[in-house]
N, C-alpha and C. Protein backbone atom coordinates (compact mmCIF):
# COMPACT_ATOMS: atom_id res chain seq x y z
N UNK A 1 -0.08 76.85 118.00
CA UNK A 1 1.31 77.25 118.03
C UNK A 1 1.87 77.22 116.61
N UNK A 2 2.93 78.03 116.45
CA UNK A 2 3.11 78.26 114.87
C UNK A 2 4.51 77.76 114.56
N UNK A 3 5.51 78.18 115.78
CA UNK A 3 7.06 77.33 116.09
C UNK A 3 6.88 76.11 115.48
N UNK A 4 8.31 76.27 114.03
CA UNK A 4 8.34 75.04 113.15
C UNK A 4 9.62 74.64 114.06
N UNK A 5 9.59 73.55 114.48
CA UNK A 5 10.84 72.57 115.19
C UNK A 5 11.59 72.21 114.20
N UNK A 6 12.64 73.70 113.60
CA UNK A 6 13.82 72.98 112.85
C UNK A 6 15.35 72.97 114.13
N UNK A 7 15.85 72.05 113.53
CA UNK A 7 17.32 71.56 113.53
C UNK A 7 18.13 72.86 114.16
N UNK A 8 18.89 72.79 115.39
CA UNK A 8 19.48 74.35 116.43
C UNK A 8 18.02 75.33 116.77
N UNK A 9 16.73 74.90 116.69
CA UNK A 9 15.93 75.97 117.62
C UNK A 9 16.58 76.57 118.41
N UNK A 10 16.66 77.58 119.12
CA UNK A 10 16.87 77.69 120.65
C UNK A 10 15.23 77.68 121.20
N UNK A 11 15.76 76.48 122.46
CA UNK A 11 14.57 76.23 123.14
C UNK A 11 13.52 77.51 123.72
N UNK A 12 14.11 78.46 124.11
CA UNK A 12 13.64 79.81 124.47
C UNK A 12 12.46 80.15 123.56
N UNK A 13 13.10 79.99 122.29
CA UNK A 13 12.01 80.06 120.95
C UNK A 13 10.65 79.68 121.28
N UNK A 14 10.69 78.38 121.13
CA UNK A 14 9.68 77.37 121.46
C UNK A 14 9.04 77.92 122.69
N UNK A 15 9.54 78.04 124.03
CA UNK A 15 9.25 78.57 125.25
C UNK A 15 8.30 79.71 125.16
N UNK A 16 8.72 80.67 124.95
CA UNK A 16 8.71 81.74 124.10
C UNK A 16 7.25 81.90 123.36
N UNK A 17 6.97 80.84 122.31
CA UNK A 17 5.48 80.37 121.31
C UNK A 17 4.56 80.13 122.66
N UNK A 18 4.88 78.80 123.34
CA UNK A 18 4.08 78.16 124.31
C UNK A 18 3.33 79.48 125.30
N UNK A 19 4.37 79.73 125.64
CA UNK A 19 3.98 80.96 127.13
C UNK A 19 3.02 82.23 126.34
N UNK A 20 3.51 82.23 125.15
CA UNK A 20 2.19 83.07 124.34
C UNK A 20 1.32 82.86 123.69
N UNK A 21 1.03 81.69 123.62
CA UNK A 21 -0.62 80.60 123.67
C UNK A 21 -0.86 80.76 124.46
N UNK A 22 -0.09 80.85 125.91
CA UNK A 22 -1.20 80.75 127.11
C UNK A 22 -1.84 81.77 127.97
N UNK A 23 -0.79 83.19 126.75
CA UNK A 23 -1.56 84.51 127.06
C UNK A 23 0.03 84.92 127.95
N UNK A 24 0.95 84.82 128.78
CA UNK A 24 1.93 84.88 129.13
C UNK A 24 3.09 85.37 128.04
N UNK A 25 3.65 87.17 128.64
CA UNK A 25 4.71 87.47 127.87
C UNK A 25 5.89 87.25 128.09
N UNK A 26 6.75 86.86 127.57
CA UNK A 26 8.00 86.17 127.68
C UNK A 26 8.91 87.06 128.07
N UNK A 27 8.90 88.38 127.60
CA UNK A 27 9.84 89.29 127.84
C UNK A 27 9.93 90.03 129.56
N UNK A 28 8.40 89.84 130.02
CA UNK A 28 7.89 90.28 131.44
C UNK A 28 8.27 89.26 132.58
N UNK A 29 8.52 88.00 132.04
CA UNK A 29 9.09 87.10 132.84
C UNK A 29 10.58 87.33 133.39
N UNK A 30 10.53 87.35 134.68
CA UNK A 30 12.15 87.34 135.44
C UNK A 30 12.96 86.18 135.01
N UNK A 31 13.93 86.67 134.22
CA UNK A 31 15.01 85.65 133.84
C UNK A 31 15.87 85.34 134.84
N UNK A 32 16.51 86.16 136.03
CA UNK A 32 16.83 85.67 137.02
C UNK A 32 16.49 85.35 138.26
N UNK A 33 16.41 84.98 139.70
CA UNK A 33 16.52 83.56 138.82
C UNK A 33 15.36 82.99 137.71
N UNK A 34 14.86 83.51 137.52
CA UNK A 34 14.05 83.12 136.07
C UNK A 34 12.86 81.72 136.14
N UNK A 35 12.41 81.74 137.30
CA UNK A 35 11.29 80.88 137.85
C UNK A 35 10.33 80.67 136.75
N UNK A 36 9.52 81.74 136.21
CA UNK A 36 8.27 81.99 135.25
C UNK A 36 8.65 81.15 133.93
N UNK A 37 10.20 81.71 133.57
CA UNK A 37 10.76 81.03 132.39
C UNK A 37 11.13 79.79 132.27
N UNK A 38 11.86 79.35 133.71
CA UNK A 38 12.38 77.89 133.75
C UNK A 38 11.24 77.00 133.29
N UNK A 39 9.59 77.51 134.33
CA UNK A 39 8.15 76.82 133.92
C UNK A 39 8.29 76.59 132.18
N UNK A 40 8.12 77.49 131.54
CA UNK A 40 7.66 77.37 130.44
C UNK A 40 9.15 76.67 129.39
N UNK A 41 10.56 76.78 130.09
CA UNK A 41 11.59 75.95 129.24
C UNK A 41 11.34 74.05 129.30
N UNK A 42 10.99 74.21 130.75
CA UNK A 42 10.10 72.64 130.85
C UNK A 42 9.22 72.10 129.94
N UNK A 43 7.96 73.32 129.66
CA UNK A 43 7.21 73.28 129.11
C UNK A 43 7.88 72.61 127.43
N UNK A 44 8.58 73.26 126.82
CA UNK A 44 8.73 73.03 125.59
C UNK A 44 9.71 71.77 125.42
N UNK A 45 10.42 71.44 126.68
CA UNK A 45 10.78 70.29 126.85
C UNK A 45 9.81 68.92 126.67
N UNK A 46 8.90 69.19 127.13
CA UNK A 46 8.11 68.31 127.50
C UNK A 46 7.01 68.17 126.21
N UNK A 47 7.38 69.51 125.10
CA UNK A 47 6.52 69.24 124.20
C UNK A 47 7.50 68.55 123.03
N UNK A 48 8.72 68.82 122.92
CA UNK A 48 9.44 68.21 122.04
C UNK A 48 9.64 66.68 122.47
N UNK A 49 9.22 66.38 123.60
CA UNK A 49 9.34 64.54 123.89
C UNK A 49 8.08 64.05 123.53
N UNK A 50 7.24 64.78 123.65
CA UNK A 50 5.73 64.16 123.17
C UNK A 50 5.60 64.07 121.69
N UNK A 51 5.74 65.56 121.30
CA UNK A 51 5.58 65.85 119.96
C UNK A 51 6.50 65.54 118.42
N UNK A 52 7.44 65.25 118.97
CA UNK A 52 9.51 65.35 118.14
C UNK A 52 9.78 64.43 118.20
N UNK A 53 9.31 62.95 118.30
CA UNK A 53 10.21 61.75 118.48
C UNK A 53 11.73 62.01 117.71
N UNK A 54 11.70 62.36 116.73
CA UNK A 54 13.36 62.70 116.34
C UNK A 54 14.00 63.60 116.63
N UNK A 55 13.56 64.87 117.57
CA UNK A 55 14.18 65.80 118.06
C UNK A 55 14.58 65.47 119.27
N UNK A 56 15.89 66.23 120.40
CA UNK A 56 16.38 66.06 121.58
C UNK A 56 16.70 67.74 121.79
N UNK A 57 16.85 67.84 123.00
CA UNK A 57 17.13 69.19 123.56
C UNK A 57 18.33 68.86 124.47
N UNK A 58 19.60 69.67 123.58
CA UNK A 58 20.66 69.52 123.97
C UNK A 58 21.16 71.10 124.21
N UNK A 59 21.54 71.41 126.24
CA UNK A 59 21.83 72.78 125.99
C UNK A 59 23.69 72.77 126.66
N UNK A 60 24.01 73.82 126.96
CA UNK A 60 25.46 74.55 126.82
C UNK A 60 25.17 74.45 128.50
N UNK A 61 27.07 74.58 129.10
CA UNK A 61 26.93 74.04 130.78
C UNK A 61 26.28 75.67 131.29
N UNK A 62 25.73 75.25 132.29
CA UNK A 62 25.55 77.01 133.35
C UNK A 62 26.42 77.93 133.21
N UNK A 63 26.21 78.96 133.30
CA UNK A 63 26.95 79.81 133.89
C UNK A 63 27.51 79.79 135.36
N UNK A 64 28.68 80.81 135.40
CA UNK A 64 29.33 80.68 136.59
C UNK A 64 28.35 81.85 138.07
N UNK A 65 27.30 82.21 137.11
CA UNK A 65 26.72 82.96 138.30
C UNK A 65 24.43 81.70 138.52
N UNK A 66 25.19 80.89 137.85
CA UNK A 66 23.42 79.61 138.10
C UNK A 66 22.53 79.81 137.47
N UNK A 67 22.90 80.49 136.01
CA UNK A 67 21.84 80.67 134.92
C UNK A 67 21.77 79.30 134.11
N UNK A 68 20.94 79.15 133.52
CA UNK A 68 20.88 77.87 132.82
C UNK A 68 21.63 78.20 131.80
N UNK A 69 22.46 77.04 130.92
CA UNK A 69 22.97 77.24 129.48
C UNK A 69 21.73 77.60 128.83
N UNK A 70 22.20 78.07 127.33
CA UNK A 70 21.14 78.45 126.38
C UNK A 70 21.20 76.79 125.86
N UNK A 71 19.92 76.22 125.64
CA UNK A 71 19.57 74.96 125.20
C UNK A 71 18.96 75.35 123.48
N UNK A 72 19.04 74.25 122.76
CA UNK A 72 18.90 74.32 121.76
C UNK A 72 18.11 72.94 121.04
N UNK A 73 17.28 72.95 120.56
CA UNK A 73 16.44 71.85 119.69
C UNK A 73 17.13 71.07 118.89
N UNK A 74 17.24 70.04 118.74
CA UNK A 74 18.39 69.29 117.48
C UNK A 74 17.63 68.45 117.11
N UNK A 75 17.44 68.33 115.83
CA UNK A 75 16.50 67.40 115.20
C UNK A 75 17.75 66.02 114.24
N UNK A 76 17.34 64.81 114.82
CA UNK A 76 18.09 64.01 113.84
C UNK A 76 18.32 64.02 112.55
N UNK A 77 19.30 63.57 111.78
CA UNK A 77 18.81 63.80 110.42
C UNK A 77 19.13 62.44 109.73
């Protein structure tokens, strides 16, 4: 993976890298409700807690129709 984890990523980004390591195009994925994508926003969740001890993933509230906020990478400083 080549995604440098700076400071406001949007997690999508990251998502985005992951799902195309694993051969999975990001753009072909149904964003609503967005099942394929939610997998792989986990995914980069789960790599910034393993990988980022100083990073957190902090995102924006839902939308009024049950989309997720856009989340974003924040690295301490």
């Amino acid at each position: 993976m080549t995604t440098k984890i700076k400071d406001q990523l949007p997690l999508d980004q990251l998502a985005s890298d992951l799902a195309a390591d694993a051969g999975h195009a990001w753009t072909k994925m149904a964003e609503f409700p967005g099942y394929s994508r939610r997998v792989w926003r986990d995914e980069a969740r789960i790599h910034v807690s393993e990988h980022h001890p100083d990073a957190r993933v902090e995102c924006l509230p839902a939308s009024w129709d049950g989309r997720e906020g856009m989340c974003f990478i924040r690295r301490s400083s």
